[in-house]
Protein backbone atom coordinates (compact mmCIF):
# COMPACT_ATOMS: atom_id res chain seq x y z
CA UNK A 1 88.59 117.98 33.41
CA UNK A 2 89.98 121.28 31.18
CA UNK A 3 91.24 123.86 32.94
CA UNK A 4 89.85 127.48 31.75
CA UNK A 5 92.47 130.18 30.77
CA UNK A 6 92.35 133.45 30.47
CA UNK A 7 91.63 135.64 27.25
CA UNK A 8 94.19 137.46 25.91
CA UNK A 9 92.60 140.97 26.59
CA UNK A 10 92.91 139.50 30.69
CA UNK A 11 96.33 138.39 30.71
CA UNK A 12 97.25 141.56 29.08
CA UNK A 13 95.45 143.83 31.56
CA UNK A 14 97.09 141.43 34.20
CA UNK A 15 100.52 142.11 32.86
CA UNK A 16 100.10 145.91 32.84
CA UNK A 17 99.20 145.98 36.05
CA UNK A 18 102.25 144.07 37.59
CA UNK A 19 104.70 145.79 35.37
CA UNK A 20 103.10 149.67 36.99
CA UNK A 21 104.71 148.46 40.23
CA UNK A 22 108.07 149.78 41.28
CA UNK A 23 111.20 147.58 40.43
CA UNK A 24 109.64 145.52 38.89
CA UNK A 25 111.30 142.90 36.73
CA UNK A 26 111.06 139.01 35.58
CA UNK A 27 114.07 138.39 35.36
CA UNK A 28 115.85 135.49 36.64
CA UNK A 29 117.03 136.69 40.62
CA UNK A 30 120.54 137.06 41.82
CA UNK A 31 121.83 136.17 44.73
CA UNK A 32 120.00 139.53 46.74
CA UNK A 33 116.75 139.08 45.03
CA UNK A 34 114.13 136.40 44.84
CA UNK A 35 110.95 135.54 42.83
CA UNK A 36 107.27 135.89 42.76
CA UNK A 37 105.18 132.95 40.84
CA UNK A 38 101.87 133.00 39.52
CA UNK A 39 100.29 129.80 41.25
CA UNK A 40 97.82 129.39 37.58
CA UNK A 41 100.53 128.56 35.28
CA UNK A 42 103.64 128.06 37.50
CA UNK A 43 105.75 131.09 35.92
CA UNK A 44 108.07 133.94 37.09
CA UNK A 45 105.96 137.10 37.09
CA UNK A 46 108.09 139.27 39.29
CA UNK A 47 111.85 139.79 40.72
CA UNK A 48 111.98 141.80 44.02
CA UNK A 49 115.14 142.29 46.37
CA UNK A 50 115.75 139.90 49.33
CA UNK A 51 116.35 142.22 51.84
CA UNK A 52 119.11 141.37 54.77
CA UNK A 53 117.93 141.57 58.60
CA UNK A 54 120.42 144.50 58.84
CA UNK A 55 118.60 146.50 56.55
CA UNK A 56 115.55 145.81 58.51
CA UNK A 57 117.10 147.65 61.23
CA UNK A 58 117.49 150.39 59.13
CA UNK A 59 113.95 151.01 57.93
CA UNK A 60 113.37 150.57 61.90
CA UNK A 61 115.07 153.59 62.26
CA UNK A 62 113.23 155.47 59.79
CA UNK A 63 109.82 154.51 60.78
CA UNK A 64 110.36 155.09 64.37
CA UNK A 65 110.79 158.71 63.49
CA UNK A 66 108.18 159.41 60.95
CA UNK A 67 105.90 157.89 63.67
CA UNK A 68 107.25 160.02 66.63
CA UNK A 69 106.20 163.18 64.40
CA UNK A 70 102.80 160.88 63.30
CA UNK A 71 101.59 160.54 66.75
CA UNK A 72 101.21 164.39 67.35
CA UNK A 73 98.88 165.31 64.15
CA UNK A 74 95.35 165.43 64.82
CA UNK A 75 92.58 162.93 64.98
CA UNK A 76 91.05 164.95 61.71
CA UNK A 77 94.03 164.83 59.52
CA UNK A 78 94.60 161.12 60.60
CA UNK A 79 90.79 160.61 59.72
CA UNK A 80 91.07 162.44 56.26
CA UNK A 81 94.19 160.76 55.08
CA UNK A 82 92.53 157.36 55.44
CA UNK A 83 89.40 158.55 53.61
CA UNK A 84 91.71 159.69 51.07
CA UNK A 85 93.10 156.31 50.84
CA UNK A 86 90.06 154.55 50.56
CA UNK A 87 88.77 156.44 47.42
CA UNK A 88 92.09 156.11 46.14
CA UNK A 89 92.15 152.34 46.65
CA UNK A 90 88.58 151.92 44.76
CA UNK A 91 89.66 154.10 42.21
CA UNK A 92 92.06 151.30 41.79
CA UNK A 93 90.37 147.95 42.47
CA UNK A 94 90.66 146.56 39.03
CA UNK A 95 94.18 147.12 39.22
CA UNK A 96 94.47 145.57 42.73
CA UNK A 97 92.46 142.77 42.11
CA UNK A 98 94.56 141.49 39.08
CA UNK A 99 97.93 141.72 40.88
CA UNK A 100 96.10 139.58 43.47
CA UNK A 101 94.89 137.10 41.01
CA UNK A 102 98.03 137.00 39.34
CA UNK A 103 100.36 136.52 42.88
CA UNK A 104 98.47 134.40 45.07
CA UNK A 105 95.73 132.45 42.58
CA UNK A 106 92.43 133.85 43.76
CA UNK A 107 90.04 134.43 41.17
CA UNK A 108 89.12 137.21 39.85
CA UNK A 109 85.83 137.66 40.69
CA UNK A 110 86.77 137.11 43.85
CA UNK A 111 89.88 139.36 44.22
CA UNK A 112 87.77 142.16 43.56
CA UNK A 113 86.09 141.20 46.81
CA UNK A 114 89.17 141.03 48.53
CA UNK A 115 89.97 144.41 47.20
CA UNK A 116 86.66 146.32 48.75
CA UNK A 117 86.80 144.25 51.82
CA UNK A 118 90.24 145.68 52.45
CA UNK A 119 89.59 149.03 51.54
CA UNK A 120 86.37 148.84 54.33
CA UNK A 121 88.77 148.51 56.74
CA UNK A 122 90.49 151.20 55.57
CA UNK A 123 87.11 153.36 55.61
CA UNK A 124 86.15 151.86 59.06
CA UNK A 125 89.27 153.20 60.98
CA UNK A 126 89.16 156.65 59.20
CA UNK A 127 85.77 156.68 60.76
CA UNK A 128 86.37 154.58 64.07
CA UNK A 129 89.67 156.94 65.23
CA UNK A 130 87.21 159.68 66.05
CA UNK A 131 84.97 158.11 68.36
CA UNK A 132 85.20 159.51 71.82
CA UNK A 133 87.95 157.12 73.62
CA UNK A 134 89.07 157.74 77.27
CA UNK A 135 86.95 158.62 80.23
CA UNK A 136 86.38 160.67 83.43
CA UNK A 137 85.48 159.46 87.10
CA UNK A 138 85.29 160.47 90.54
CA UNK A 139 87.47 158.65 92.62
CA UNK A 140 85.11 156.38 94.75
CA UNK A 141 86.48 157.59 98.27
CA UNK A 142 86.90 161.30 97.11
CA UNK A 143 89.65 164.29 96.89
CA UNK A 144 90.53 163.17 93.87
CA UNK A 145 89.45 163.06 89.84
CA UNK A 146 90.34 159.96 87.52
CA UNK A 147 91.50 161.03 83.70
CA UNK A 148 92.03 158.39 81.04
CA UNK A 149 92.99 158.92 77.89
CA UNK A 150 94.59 156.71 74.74
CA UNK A 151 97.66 157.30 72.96
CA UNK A 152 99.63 155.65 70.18
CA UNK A 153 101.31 152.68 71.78
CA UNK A 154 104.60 153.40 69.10
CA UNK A 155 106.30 151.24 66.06
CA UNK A 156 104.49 148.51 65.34
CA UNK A 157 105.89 145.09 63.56
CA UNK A 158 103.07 143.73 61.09
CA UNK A 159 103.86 140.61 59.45
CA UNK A 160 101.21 139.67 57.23
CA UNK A 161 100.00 135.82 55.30
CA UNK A 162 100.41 134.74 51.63
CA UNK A 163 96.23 133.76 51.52
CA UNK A 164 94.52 137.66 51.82
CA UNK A 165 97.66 139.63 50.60
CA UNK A 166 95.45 142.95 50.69
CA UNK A 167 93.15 142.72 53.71
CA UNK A 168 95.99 141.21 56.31
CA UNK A 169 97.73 144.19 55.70
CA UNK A 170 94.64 147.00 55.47
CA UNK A 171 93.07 145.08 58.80
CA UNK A 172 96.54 145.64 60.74
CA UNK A 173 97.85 148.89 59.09
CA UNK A 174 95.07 151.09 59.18
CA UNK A 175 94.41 150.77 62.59
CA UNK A 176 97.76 151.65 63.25
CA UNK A 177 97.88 154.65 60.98
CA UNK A 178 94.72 155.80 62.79
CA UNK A 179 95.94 155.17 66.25
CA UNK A 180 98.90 157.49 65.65
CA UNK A 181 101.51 155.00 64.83
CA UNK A 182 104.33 153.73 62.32
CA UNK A 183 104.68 150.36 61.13
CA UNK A 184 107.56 147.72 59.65
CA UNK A 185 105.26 145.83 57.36
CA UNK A 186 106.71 141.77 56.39
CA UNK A 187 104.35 140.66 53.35
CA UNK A 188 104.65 137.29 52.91
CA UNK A 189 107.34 136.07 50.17
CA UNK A 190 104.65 134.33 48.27
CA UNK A 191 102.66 137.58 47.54
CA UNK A 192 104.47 140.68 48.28
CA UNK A 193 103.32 142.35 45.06
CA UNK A 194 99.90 143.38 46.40
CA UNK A 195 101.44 145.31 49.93
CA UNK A 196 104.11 146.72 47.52
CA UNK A 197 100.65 148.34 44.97
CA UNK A 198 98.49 148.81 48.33
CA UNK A 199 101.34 151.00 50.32
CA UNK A 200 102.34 153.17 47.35
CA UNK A 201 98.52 153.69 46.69
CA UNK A 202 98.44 154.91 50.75
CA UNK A 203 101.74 157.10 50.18
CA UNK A 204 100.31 158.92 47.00
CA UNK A 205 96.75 159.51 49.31
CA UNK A 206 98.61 161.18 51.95
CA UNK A 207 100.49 158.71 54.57
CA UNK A 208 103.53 159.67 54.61
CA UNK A 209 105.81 157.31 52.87
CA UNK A 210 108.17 157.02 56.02
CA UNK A 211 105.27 155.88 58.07
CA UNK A 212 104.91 152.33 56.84
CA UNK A 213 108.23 150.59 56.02
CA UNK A 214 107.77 147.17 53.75
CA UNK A 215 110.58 144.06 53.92
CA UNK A 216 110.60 142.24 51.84
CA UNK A 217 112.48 139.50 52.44
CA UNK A 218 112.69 134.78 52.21
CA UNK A 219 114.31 135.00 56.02
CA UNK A 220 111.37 135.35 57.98
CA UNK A 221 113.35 133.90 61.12
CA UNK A 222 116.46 136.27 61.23
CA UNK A 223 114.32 139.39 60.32
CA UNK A 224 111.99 138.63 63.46
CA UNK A 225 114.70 138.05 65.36
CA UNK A 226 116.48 141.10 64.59
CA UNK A 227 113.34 143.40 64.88
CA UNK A 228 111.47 142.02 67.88
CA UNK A 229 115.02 142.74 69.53
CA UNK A 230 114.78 146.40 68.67
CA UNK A 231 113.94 148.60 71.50
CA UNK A 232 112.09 150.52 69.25
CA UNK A 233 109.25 147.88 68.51
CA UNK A 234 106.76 148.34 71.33
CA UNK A 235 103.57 146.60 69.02
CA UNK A 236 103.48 142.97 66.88
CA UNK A 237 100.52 141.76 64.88
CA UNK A 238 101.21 138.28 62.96
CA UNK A 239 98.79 136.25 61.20
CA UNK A 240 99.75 132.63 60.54
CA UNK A 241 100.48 129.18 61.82
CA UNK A 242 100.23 128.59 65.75
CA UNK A 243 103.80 127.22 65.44
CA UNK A 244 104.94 130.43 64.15
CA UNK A 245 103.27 132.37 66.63
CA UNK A 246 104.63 130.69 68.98
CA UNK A 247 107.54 131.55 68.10
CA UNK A 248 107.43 135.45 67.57
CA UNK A 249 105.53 135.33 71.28
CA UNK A 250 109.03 133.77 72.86
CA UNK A 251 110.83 136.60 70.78
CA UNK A 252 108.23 139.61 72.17
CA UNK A 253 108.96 138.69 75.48
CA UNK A 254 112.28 139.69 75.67
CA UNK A 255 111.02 143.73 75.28
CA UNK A 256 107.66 142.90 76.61
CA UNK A 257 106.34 143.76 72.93
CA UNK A 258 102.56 144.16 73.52
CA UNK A 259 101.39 140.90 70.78
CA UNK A 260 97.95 140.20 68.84
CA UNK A 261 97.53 137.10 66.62
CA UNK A 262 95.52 135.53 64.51
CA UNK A 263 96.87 131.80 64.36
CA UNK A 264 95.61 128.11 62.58
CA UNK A 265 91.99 127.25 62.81
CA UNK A 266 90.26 123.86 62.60
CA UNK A 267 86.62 125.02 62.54
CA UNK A 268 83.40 122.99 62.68
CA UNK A 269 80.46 123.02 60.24
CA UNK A 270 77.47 121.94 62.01
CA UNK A 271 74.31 120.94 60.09
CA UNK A 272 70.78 120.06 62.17
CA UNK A 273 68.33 117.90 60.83
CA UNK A 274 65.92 121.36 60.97
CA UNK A 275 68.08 123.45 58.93
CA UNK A 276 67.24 125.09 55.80
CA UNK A 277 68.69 122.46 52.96
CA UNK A 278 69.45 125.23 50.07
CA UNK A 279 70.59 127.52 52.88
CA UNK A 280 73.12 125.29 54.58
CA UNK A 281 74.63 124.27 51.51
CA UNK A 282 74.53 127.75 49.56
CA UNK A 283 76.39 128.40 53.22
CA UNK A 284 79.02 125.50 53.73
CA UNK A 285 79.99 126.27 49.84
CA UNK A 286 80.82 129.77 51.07
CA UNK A 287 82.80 128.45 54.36
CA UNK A 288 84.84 125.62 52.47
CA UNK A 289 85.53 127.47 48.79
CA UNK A 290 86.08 131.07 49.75
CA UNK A 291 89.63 131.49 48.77
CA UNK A 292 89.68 128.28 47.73
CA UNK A 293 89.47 127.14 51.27
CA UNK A 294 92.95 129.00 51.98
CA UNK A 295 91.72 130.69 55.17
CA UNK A 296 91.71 130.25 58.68
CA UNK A 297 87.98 130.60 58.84
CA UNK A 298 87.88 128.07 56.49
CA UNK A 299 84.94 124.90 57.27
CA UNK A 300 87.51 122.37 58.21
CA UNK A 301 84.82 119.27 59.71
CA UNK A 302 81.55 119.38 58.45
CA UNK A 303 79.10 117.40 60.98
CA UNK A 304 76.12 116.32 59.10
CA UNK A 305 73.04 115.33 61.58
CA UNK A 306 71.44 111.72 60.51
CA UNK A 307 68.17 113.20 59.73
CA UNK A 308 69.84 115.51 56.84
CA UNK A 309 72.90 113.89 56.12
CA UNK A 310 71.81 112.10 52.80
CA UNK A 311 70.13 114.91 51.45
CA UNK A 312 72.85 117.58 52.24
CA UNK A 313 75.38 115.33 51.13
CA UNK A 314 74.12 114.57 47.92
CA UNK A 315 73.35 118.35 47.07
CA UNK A 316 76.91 119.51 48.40
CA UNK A 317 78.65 116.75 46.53
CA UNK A 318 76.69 118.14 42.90
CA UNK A 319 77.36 122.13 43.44
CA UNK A 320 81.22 120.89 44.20
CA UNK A 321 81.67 119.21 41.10
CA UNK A 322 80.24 121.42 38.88
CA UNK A 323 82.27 124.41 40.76
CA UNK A 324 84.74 125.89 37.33
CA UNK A 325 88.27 125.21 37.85
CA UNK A 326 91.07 127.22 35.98
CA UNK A 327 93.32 130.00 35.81
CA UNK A 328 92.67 132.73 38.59
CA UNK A 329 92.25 135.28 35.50
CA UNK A 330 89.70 133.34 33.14
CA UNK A 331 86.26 134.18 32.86
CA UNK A 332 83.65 132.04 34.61
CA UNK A 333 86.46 130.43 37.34
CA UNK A 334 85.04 129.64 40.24
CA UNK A 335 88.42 127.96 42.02
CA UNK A 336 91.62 128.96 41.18
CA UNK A 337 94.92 127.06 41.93
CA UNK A 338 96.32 126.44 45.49
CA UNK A 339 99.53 128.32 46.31
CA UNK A 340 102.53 125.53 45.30
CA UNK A 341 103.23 122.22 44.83
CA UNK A 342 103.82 121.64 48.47
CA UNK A 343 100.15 122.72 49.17
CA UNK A 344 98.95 120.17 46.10
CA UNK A 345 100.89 117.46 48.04
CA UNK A 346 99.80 118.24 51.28
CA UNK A 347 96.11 117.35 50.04
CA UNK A 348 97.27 114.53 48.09
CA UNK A 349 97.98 112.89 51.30
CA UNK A 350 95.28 114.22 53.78
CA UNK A 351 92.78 112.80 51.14
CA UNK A 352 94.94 109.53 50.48
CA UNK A 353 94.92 109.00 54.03
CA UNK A 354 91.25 109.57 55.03
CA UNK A 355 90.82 106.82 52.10
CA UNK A 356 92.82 104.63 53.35
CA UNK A 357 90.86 104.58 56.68
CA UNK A 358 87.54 104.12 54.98
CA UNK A 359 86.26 107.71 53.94
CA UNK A 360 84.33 107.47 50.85
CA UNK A 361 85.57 109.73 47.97
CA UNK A 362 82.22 111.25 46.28
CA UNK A 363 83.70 113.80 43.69
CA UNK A 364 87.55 115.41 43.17
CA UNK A 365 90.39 113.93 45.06
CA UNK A 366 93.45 114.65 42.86
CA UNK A 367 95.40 117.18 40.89
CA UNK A 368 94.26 117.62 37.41
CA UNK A 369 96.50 117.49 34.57
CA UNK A 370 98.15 120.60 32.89
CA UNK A 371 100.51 123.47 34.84
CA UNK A 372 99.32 125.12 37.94
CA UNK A 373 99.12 123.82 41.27
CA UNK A 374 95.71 123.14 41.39
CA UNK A 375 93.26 120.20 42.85
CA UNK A 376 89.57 119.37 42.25
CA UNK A 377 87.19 120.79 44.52
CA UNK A 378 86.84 117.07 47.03
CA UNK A 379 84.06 116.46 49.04
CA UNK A 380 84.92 112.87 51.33
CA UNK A 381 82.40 111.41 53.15
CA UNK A 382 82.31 109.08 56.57
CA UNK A 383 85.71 110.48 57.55
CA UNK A 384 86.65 108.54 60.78
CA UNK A 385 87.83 110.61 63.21
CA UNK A 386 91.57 109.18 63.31
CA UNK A 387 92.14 110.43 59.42
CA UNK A 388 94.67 113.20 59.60
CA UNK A 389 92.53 115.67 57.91
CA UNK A 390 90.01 115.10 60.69
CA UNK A 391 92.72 116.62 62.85
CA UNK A 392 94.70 118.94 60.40
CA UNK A 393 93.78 122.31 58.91
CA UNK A 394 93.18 121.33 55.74
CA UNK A 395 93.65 124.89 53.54
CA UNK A 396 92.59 123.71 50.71
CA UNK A 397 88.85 122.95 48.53
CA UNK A 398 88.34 119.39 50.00
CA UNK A 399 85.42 119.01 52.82
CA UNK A 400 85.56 116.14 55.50
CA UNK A 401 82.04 115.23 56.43
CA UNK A 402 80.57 113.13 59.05
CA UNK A 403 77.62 112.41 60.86
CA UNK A 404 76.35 113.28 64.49
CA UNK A 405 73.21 111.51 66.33
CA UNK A 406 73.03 114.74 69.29
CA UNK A 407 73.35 117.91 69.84
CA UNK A 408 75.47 117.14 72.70
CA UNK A 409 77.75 115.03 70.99
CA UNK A 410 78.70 117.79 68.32
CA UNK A 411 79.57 120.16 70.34
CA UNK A 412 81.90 117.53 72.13
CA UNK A 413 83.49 116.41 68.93
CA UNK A 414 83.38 120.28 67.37
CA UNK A 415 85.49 121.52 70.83
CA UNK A 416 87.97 118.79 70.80
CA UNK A 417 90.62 120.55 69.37
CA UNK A 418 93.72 122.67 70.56
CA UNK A 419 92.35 125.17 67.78
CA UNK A 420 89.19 128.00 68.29
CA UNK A 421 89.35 130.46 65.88
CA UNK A 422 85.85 129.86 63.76
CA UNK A 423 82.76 127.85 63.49
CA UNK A 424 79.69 127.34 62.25
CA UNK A 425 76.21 126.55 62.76
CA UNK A 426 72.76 125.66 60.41
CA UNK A 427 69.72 125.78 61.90
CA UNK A 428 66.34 126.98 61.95
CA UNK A 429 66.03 127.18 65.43
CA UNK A 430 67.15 130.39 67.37
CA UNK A 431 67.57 129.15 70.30
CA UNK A 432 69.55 126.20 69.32
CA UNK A 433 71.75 128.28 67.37
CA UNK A 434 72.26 130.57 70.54
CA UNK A 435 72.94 127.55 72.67
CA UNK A 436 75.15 125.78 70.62
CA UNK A 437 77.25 128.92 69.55
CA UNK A 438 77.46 129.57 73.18
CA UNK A 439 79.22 126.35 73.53
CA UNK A 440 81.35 126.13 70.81
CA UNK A 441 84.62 127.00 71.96
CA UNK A 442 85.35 129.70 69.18
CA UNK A 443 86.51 133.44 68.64
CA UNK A 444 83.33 134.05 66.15
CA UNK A 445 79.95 131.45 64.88
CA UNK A 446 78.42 131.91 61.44
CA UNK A 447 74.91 131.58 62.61
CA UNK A 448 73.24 130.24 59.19
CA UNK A 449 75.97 132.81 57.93
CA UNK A 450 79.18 131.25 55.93
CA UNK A 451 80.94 134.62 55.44
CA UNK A 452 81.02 136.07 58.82
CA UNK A 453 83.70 138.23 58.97
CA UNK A 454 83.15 142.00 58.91
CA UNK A 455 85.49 145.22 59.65
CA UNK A 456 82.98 145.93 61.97
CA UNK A 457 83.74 143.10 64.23
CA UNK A 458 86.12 141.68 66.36
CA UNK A 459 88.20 139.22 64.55
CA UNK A 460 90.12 136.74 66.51
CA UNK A 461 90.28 132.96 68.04
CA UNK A 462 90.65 131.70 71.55
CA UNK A 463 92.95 128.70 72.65
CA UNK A 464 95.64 127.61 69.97
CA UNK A 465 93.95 129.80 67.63
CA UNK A 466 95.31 133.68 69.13
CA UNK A 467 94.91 136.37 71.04
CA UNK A 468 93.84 139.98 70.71
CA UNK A 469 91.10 141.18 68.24
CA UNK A 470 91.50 143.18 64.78
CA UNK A 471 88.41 144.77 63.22
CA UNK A 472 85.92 146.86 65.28
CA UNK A 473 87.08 149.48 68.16
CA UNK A 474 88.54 146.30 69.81
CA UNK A 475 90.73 146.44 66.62
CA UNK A 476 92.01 150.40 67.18
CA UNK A 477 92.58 149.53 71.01
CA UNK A 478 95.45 147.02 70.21
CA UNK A 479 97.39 149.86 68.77
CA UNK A 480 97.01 152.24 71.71
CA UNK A 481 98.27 152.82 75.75
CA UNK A 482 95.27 153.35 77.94
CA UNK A 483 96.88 156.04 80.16
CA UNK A 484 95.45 158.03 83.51
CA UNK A 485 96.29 160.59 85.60
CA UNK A 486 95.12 161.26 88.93
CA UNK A 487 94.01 164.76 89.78
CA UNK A 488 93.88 165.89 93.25
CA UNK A 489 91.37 168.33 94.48
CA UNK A 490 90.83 170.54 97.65
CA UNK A 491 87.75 171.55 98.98
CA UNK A 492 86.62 175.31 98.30
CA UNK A 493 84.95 177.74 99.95
């Protein structure tokens, strides 16, 4: 199939919008700098500096003191600075939403989304950071009144994914800019560009520039090192791979570095023979293509009931071919490119493999021709349980169905899984919905629902999948010390 590209009056509009960020340059990197690629067409759109764990240490430095001074301004200013952002953000989405496109591959259309989810978050904590927090108690056996209050819980380390450049960094900065704290911010190398646009659009709003320090850096493992051994560092949020996490968790220990994350996910689709047909498919569509099924969240096994299977199977398989591939830019697109070759090969060989073992291939399967790293939107059918992508997180537009006889049985096969981040359920029956999400083994269910995450909630998985929440109050809480203070009291006349 053709690949659409973009018009000239997009890729110009594109270009001006990567060019308005600081040092920028496309030049070929020396041995302190590195590259940014656009994913669409495989080319060199930016040149940004490799920074050195040692200069890490010095933006710790920094940031530690702007948030020392942070901490002590007021709920209210804290509150209007973020609204200030968040207007200041729209008033730049177009902007935003191309160097998205442009960096990491998602389309257009759709980085626009990205771009006002982000900013809600933004909105929700400027709101969220004046709710009443702390409490007062009588102590139970008397002469005595309990106090609790929160404070900022200090310098926070926030190392952010390649797949949502803007909202993994809104969803773990704001809270700590509303909580009273600084932050070291590590975009990924992949797609720095948007944290670079999205923190210098927060610094002209009002957060002070010394308040949110960015790395950028290709030594993930010697900067983490380096900063989790800092003193200074009493927060880390990281969203990525388990093994990763993992990792940074053995490095937090050594400060007892209070940790959230937000790890790999393997989630279940699950489709009942009584659910809505154009729902569940309009739905799993949602779950398996958003971000070109780059995300966490993403429908990983689809379980099809026997009743339904044919039906939903055969409508799935036609929406997923017709689905518009092309550059992230180009009008119409519908799936833009994966993130690099290693990503193309990765499904090469999880779709090979199910193959192999019997799966039948109904549409996609394979990399188109032309530059970019992209691969058709795959839908595989009667994948045994022993494939690898039965097993694997797949990140990436290919769906592994198979079919279930019982309710019981799904939620077996769904919950057999180190992972628990996501899953989801179709069905027209509450109750069954209720029950089954009650089972699943998951941080969040999509009841019916394939987009369910919201600013609103709590975000997070259980098991292999992380710990701590972002989103919600649950989401301000991570960035705070619940303190208390005893008051003793004498009887009076």
């Amino acid at each position: 199939m053709s690949l659409l590209a973009p018009s000239r009056e997009r890729l110009a509009a594109s270009e001006q919008a990567l060019k308005s960020l600081q040092g920028y340059s496309n030049n070929k990197p020396t041995d302190t700098e590195f590259s940014v690629f656009d994913p669409s067409t495989e080319q060199r759109i930016a040149t940004l500096r490799n920074m050195t764990a040692q200069e890490a240490i010095v933006e710790v430095k920094t940031a530690d003191s702007a948030g020392r001074a942070w901490a002590k301004t007021t709920p209210r200013h804290r509150s209007d600075t973020l609204h200030n952002v968040y207007s200041l953000l729209m008033e730049n989405q177009h902007r935003l939403a191309y160097v998205i496109s442009r960096e990491m591959g998602k389309p257009l259309a759709e980085a626009q989304g990205e771009v006002q989810y982000a900013a809600d978050y933004v909105r929700w904590y400027a709101e969220e950071l004046l709710r009443p927090a702390g409490g007062y108690r009588e102590n139970p056996v008397g002469g005595s009144t309990i106090l609790t209050r929160r404070a900022p819980i200090g310098l926070t380390l926030l190392i952010a994914p390649w797949n949502f450049p803007m909202a993994m960094i809104t969803r773990k900065i704001a809270p700590a800019i509303a909580a009273g704290c600084a932050s070291i911010i590590k975009p990924a190398a992949l797609t720095p560009l948007t944290t670079l646009l999205t923190v210098d659009l927060m610094a002209e709003a009002g957060v002070p520039r010394e308040l949110m320090r960015v790395v950028t850096t290709t030594e993930p493992a010697a900067f983490s090192e380096a900063v989790l051994s800092d003193p200074r560092i009493r927060k880390l949020s990281f969203t990525g791979s388990t093994g990763v996490g993992s990792t940074l968790m053995h490095l937090a220990a050594k400060n007892i570095v209070k940790s959230s994350m937000e790890l790999g996910g393997n989630a279940p689709l699950i489709v009942f023979d009584d659910a809505d047909l154009e729902r569940a498919v309009e739905g799993a569509m949602l779950a398996k293509l958003r971000n070109g099924g780059q995300s966490c969240v993403a429908a990983n096994r689809f379980y099809v009931q026997d009743g339904i299977a044919d039906a939903f199977i055969e409508a799935f398989t036609e929406k997923m071919s017709k689905v518009a591939v092309g550059d992230a830019i180009a009008e119409g697109v519908g799936l833009g490119p994966v993130i690099n070759q290693e990503a193309v090969d990765k499904l090469q060989h999880l779709v090979d493999d199910a193959i192999a073992l019997g799966a039948e291939l109904k549409t996609g399967g394979k990399q188109p021709e032309g530059d970019g790293y992209f691969f058709l939107p795959t839908v595989l059918d009667q994948v045994p349980a022993e494939a690898d992508i039965a097993n694997a997180e797949i990140f990436g537009p290919v769906a592994a169905i198979s079919c279930f006889s019982t309710q019981e049985e799904v939620i077996w096969r769904a919950n057999d899984t180190p992972f628990g981040l996501a899953g989801y359920v179709f069905t027209e029956n509450l109750d069954r919905a209720l029950n089954v999400a009650d089972e699943l083994e998951t941080g969040l269910v999509g009841i019916n629902n394939g987009v369910p995450s919201n600013p609103a909630a709590p975000f997070g998985g259980m098991k292999q999948s992380g710990l701590g929440r972002e989103g919600s109050h649950e989401g301000l809480e991570e960035y705070q010390e619940i303190r208390y203070y005893n008051i003793a009291r004498r009887p009076t006349d």
